[in-house]
Protein backbone atom coordinates (compact mmCIF):
# COMPACT_ATOMS: atom_id res chain seq x y z
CA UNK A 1 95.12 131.78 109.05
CA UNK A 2 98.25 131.43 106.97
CA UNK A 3 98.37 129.92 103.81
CA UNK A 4 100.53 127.57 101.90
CA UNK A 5 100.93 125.76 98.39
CA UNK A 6 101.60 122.88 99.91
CA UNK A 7 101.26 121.16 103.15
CA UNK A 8 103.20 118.14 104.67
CA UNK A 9 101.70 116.43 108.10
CA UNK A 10 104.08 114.69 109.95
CA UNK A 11 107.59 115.49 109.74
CA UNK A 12 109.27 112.02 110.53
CA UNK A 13 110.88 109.98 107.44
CA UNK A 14 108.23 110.26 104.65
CA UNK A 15 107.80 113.70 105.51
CA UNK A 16 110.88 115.18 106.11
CA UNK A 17 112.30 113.25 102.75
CA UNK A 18 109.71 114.39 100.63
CA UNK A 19 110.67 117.96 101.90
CA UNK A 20 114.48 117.97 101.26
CA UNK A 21 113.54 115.86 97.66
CA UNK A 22 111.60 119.40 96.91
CA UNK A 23 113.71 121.62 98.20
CA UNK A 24 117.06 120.23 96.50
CA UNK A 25 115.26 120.22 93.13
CA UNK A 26 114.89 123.94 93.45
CA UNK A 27 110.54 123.21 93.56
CA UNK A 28 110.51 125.38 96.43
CA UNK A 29 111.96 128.32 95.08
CA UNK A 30 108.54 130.33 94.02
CA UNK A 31 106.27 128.07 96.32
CA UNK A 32 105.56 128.01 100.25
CA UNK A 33 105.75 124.67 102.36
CA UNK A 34 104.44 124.07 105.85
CA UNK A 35 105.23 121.07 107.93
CA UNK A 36 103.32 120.16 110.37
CA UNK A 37 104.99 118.16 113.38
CA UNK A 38 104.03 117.57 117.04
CA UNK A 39 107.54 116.63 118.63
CA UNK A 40 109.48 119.52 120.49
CA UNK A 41 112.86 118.05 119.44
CA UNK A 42 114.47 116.05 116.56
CA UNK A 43 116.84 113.31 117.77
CA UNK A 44 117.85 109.80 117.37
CA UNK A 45 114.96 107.55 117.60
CA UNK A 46 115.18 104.71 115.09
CA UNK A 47 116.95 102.91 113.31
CA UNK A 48 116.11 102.53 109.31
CA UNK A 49 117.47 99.47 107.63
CA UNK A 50 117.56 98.06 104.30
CA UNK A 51 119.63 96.34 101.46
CA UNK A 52 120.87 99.24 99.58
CA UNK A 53 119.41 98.50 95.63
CA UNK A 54 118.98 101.98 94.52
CA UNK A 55 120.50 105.58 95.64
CA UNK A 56 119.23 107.78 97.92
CA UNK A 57 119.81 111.17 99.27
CA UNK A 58 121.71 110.27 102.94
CA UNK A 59 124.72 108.57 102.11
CA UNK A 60 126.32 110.62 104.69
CA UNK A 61 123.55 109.65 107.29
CA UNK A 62 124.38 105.98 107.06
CA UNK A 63 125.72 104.98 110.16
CA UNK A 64 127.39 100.66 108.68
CA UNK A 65 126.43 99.48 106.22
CA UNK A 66 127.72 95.06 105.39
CA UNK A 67 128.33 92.29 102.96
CA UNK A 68 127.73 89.30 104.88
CA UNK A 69 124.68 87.95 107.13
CA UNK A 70 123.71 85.01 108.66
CA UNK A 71 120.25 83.82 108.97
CA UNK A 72 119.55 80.96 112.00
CA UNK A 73 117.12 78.67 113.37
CA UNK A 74 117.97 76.32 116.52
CA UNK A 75 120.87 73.61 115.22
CA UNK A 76 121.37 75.63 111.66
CA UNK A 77 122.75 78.34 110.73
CA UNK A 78 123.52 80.00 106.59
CA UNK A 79 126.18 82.26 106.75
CA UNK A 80 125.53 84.38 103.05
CA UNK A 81 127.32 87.57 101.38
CA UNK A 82 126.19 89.94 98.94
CA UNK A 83 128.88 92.46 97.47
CA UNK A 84 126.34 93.84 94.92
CA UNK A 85 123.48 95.13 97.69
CA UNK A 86 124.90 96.09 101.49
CA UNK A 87 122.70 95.53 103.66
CA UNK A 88 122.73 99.74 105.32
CA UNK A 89 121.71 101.29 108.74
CA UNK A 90 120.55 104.88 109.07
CA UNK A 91 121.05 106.75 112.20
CA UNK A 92 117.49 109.16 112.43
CA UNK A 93 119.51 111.85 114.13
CA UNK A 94 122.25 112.53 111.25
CA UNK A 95 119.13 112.18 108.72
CA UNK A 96 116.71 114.75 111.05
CA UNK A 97 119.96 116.93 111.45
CA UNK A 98 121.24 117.09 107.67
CA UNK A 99 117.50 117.73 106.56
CA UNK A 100 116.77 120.19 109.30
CA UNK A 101 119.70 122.21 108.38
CA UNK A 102 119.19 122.76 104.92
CA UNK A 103 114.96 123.28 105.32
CA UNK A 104 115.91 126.32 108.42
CA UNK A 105 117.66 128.05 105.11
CA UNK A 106 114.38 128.53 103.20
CA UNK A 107 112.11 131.01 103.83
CA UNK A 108 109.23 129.40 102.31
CA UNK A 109 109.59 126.61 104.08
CA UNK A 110 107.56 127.12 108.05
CA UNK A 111 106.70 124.51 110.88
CA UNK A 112 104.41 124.10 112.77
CA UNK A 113 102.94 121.91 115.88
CA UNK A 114 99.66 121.84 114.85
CA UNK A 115 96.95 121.74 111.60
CA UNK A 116 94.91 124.37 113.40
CA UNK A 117 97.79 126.94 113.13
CA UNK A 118 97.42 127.08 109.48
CA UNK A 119 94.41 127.10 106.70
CA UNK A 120 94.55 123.81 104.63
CA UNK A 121 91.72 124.84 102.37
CA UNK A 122 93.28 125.83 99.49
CA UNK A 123 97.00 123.41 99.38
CA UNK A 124 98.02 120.23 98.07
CA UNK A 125 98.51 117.95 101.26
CA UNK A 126 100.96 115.61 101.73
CA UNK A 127 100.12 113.00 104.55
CA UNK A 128 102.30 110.79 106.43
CA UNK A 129 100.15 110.08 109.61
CA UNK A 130 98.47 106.70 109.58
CA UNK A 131 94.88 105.97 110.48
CA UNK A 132 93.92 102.77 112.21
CA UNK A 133 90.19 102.62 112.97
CA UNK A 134 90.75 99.07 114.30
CA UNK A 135 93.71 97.32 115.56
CA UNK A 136 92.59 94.18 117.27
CA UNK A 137 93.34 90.94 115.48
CA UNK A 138 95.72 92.89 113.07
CA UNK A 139 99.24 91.46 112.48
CA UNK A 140 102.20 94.02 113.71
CA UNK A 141 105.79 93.71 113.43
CA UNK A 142 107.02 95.04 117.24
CA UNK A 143 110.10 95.01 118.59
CA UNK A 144 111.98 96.69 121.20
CA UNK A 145 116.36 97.12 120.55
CA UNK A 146 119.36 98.38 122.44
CA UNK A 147 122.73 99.58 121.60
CA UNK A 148 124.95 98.18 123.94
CA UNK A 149 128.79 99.01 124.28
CA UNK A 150 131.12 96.26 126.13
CA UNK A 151 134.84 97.19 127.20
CA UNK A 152 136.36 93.98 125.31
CA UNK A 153 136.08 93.29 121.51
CA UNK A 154 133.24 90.65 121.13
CA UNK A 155 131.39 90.94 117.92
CA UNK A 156 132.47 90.36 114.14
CA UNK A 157 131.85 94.46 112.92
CA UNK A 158 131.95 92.39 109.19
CA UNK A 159 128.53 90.35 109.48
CA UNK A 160 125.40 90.90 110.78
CA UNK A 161 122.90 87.97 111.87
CA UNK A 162 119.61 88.42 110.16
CA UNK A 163 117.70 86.68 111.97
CA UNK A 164 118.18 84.62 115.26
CA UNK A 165 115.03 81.86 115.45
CA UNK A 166 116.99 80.18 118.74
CA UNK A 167 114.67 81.53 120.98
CA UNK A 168 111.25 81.15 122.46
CA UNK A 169 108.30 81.66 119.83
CA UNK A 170 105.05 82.02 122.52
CA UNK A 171 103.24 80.74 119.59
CA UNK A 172 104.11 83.13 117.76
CA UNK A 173 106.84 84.25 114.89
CA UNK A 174 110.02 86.15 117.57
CA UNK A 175 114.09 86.43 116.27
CA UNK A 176 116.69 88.61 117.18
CA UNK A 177 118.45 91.19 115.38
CA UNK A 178 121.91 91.74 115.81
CA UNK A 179 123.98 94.98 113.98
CA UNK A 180 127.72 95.09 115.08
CA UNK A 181 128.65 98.81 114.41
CA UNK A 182 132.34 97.99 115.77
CA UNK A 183 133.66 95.09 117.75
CA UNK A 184 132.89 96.62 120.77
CA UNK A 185 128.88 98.48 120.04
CA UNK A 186 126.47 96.54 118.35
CA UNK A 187 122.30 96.84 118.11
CA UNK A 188 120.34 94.02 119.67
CA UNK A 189 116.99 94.14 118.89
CA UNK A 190 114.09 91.36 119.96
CA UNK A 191 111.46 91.36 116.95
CA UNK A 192 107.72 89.92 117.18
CA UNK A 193 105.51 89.13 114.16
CA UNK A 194 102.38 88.73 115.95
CA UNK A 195 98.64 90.73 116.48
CA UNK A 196 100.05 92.10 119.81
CA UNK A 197 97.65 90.35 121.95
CA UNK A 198 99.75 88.64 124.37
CA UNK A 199 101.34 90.82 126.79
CA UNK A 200 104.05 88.43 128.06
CA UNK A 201 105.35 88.58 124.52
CA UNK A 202 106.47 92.34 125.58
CA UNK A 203 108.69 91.76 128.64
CA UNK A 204 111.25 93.20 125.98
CA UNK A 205 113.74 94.18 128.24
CA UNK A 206 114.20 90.96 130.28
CA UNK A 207 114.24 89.20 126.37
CA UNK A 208 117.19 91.61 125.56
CA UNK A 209 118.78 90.80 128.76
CA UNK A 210 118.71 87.11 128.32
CA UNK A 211 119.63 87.05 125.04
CA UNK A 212 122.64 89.23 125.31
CA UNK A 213 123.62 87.85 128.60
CA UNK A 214 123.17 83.64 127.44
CA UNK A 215 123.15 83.54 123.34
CA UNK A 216 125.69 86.35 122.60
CA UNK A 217 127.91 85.50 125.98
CA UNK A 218 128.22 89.00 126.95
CA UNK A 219 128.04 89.58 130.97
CA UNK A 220 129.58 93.04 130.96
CA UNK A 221 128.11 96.17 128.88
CA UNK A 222 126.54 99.13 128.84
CA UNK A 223 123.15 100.34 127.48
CA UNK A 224 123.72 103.59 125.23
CA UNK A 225 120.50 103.89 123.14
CA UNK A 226 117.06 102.65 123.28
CA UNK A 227 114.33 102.41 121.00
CA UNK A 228 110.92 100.83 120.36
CA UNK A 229 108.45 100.21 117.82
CA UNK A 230 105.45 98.73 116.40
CA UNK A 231 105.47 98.44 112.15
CA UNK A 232 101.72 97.40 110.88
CA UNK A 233 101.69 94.11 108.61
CA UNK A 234 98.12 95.75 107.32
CA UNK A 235 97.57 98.77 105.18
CA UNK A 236 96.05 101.66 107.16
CA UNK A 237 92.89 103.08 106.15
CA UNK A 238 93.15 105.35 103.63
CA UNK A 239 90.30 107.77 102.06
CA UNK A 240 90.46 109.94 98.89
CA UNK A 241 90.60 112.96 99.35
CA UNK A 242 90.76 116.01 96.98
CA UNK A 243 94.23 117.81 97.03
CA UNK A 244 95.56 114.94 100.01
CA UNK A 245 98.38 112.35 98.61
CA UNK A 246 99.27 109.98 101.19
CA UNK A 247 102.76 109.49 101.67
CA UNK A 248 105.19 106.56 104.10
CA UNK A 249 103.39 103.90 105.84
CA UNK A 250 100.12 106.12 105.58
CA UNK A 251 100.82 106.24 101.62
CA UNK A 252 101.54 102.19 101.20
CA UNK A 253 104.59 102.27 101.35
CA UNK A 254 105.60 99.62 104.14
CA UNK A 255 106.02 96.59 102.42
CA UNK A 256 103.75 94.15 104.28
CA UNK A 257 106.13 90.89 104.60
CA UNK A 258 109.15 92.75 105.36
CA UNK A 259 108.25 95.75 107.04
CA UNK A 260 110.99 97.78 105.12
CA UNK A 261 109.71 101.48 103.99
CA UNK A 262 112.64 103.47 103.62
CA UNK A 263 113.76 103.34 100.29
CA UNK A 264 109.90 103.20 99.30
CA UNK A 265 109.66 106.31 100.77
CA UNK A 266 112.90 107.78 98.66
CA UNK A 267 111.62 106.44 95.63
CA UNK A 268 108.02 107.83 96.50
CA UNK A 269 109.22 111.29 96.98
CA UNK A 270 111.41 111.24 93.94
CA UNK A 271 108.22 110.54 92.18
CA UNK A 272 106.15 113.35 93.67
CA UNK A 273 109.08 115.66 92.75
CA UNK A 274 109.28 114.61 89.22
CA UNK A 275 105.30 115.14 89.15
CA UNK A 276 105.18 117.77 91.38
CA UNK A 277 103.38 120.37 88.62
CA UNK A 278 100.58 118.26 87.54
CA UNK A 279 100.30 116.34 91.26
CA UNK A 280 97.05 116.75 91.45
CA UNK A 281 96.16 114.41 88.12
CA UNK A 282 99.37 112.21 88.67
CA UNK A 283 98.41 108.51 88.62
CA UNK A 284 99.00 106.99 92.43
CA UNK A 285 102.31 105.75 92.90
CA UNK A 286 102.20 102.24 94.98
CA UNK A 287 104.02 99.56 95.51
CA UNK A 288 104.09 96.90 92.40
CA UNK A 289 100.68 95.04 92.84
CA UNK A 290 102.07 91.27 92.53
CA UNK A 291 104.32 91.85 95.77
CA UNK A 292 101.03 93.09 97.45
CA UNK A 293 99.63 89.46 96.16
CA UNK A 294 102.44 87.46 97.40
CA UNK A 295 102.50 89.78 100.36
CA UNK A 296 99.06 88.74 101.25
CA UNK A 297 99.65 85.00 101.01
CA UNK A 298 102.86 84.74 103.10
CA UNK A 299 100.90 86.37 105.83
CA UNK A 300 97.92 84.36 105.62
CA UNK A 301 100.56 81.66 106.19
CA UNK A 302 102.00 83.70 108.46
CA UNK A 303 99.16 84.10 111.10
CA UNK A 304 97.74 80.40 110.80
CA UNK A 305 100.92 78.50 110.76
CA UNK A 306 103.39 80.77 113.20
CA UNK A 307 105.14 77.61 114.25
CA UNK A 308 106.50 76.90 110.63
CA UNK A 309 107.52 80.42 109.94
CA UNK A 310 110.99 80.19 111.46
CA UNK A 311 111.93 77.11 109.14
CA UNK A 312 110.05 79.38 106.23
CA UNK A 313 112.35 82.28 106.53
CA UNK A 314 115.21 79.69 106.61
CA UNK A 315 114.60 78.26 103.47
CA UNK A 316 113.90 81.58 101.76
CA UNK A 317 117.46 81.37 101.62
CA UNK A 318 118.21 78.52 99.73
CA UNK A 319 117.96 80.59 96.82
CA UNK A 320 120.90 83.23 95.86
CA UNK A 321 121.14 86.32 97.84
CA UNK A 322 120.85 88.66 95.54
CA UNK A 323 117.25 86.85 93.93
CA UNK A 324 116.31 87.42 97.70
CA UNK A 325 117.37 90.57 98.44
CA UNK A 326 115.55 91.98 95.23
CA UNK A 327 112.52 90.25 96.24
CA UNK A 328 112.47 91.95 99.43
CA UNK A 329 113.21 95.45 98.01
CA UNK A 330 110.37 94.97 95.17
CA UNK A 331 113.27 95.01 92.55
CA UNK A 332 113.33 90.66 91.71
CA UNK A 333 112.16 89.99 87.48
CA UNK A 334 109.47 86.91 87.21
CA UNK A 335 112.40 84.50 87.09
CA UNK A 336 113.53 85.20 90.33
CA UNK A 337 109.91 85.76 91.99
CA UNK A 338 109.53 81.78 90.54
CA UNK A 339 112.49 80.70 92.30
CA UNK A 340 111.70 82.25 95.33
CA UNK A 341 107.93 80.56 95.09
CA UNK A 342 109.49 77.02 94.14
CA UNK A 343 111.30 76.96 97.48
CA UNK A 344 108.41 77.52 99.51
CA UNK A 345 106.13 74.91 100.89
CA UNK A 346 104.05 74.92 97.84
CA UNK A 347 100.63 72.94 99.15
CA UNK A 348 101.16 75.30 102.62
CA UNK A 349 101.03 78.32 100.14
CA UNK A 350 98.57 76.83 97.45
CA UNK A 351 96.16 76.18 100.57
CA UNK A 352 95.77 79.97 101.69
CA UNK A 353 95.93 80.79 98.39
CA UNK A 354 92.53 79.85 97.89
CA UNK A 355 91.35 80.47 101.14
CA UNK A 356 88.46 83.27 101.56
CA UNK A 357 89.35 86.27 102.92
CA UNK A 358 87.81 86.83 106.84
């Protein structure tokens, strides 16, 4: 069996970013990669958002990227703007295309459908696929969205709405997503913080349909792009293993109360480059342990009090945008972690706080 230096399984985000992060820095000039990857084709699949507080790699792979959000529960609504961090969409097939393209080039570089195609013995392995040895009475972020396309101009292409609480809850935490790419093609996406127990709460499409059809107005449109998706709110087991780094959701990187992992990935990969020499005896790079504190509070809050969630997230905007936004990107200073805390429902908080874990 063939042999490599190093080893990536799974070529989705983590994997495929970690690659191209090598293979621009020249590290894959004297050394041989193999990716390992299941699918048959790369295309369009998802859609990766986030605020945009640090560089990346795929500016050219962004398909809109805004200033101005709204955030709204039933009877309120915050319209907010941020010049300093846009709030960016990634299209998957630009960012599998542009990274596909340049990887083909190398002849170091292989891929592969399978682990039992190659000899893993004797490289450094970078993981991306995550193992769950239990998912029952786990929280999830699912959702289900559409890219619809109308013949009239109906949406604002200038703001996007955040979140959208006007809508039923099934005693659980459920908004809507809404990205205008123009003013005639915008993603609609129904969202569900919940342990995925209830099956009614997945009659996506007939949520989509109502939603677009009575909230947004729109009776005429067309369907051009689907996807679906489950993000876990829980870390996935992870073992040590000698010569394995874990890397994406697999690796920690999915923050926990937000769900956003691309630009944890970026900044895990430029890490792994930087380090790539001595990986072996690098110190683990992870997420900054007091977000993984908070993190664990909110969602203790979270899954025992789902009916005051959408009035949480609406107050998490009192505060300035841009002390939010860097608290949801792990970027915010103590200062603006305290502000963030003080507009919480402190004794709601203080009470899981000292709850035991189950």
């Amino acid at each position: 069996m063939k042999e490599f230096d190093y080893i990536i399984i799974g070529g989705g985000c983590a994997g495929l970013s970690l690659a191209y992060e090598l293979e621009i820095h020249n590290k894959l000039r004297e050394k041989t990669l193999a990716i390992v990857e299941p699918r048959l084709e790369y295309k369009r699949d998802k859609t990766w958002s986030y605020w945009k507080t640090l560089d990346h790699n795929f500016k050219d792979c962004v398909k809109k990227n805004w200033t101005n959000f709204s955030v709204n529960i039933p009877g309120k609504t915050k319209f907010l703007g941020c010049n300093e961090f846009p709030y960016e969409t990634i299209d998957s097939g630009l960012f599998y295309e542009k990274i596909n393209n340049k990887l083909y080039r190398n002849k170091n570089i292989s891929f592969y459908k399978s682990s039992d195609e190659i000899s893993l013995s004797n490289a450094f392995v970078f993981n991306s696929v995550p193992i769950f040895h239990s998912k029952q009475n786990k929280l999830w972020q699912h959702f289900k969205g559409v890219e619809i396309e109308t013949k009239k101009s109906v949406f604002d292409e200038e703001i996007i709405n955040l979140m959208d609480f006007d809508c039923d809850q099934r005693d659980s935490i459920h908004f809507f997503y809404t990205l205008p790419y123009s003013k005639n093609k915008a993603l609609v996406e129904t969202t569900w913080l919940s342990k995925m127990t209830n099956d009614l709460q997945k009659d996506y499409d007939d949520q989509l349909q109502d939603y677009i059809k009575n909230h947004l107005n729109i009776k005429d449109y067309k369907i051009n792009y689907t996807e679906e998706g489950a993000i876990p709110l829980f870390y996935p087991t992870s073992s040590k293993e000698k010569n394995t780094i874990n890397i994406g959701t697999a690796g920690g990187m999915t923050r926990l109360s937000t769900g956003y992992t691309f630009l944890n990935i970026q900044e895990h990969s430029k890490y792994i480059r930087k380090n790539i020499q001595t990986i072996s005896e690098c110190k683990k790079y992870e997420i900054n342990k007091k977000y993984k504190f908070l993190d664990k509070i909110f969602l203790r809050v979270l899954q025992n009090h789902p009916n005051k969630m959408p009035h949480i997230f609406f107050s998490l905007f009192n505060n300035s945008p841009e002390n939010v936004i860097k608290f949801l990107s792990n970027k915010s200073n103590l200062l603006q972690d305290l502000s963030i805390i003080f507009r919480m429902p402190k004794w709601l908080f203080i009470k899981e706080l000292f709850k035991n874990d189950k």
